[in-house]
Protein backbone atom coordinates (compact mmCIF):
# COMPACT_ATOMS: atom_id res chain seq x y z
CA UNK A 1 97.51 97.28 19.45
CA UNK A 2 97.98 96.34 23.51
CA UNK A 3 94.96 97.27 25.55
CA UNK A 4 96.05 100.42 27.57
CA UNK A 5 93.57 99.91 30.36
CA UNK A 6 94.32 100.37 33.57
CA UNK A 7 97.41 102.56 33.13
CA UNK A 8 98.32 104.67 36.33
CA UNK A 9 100.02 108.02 36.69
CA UNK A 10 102.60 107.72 39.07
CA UNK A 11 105.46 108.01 40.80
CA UNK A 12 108.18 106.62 38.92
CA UNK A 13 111.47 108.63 37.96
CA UNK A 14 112.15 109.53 34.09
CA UNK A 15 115.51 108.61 34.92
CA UNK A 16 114.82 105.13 36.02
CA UNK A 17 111.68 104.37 33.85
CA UNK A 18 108.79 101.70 35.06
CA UNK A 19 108.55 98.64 32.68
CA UNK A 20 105.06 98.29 31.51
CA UNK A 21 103.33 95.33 33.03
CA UNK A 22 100.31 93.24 32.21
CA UNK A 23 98.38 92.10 35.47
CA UNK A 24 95.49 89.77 33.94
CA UNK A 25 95.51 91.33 30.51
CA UNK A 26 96.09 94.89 31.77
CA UNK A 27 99.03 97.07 31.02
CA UNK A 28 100.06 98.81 33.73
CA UNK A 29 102.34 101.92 33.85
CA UNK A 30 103.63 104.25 35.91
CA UNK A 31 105.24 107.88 34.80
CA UNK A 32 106.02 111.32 36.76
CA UNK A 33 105.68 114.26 34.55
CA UNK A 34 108.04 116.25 36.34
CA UNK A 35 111.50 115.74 33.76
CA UNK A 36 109.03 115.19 30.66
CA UNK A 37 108.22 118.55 28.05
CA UNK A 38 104.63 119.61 27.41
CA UNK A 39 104.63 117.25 23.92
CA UNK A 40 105.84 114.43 26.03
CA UNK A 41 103.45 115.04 28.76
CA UNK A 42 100.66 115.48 25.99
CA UNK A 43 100.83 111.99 24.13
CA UNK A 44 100.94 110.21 27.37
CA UNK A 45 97.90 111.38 28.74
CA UNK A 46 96.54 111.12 24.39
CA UNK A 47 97.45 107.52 24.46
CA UNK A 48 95.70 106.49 27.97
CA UNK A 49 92.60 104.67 28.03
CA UNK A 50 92.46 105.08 31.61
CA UNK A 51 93.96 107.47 34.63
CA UNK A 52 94.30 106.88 38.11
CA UNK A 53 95.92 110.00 39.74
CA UNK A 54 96.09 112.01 43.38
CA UNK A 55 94.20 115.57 43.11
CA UNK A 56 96.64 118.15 42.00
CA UNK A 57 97.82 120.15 39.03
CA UNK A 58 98.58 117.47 37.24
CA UNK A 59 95.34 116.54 35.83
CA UNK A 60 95.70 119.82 33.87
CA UNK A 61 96.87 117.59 31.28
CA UNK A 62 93.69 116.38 30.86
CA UNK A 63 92.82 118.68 28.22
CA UNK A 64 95.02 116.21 25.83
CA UNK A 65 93.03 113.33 26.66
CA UNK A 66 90.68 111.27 24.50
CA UNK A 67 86.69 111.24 24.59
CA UNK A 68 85.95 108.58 26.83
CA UNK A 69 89.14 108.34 28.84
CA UNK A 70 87.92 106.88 32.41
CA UNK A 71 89.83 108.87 34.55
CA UNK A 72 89.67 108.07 38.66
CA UNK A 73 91.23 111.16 41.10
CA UNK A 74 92.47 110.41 44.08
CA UNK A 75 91.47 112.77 47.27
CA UNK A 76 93.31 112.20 50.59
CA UNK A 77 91.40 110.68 53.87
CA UNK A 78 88.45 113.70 54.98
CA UNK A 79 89.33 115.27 52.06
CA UNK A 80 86.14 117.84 51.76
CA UNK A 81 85.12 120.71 49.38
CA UNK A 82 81.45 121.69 49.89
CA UNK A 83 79.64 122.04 46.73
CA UNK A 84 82.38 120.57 44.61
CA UNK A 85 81.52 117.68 43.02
């Protein structure tokens, strides 16, 4: 099985699907969960070894991921919530 490290949540259309790529050993891929069902939505996240995503409702989908899935949010430029950490 292909090491799944390093795979990003993205931008890229359903329609017009991103072609994994390996960048030093590292499969990279891209996928916007807007045109995909819940199940669809569910074994991507399942299947990630790592997730690299902006803040938003997205990440909901975390519930489906494994024990020990890095995952790495994204906040915008003086981004700030006191107490939130």
């Amino acid at each position: 099985m292909a090491s799944k490290m390093g795979e990003l949540s993205g931008a890229a259309s359903k329609s017009a699907p991103a072609v994994p790529e390996s960048r030093g050993g590292v499969v990279v891929d891209e996928v916007e969960f807007e045109g995909l069902t819940t199940r669809e939505q569910a074994r991507w996240v399942h299947d990630r070894d790592m997730i690299l995503s902006p803040h938003g409702a997205q990440l909901s989908n975390l519930v489906f991921a494994r024990p020990c899935t890095a995952v790495v949010e994204l906040y915008p430029p003086a981004y700030y919530l006191p107490g939130f950490y």
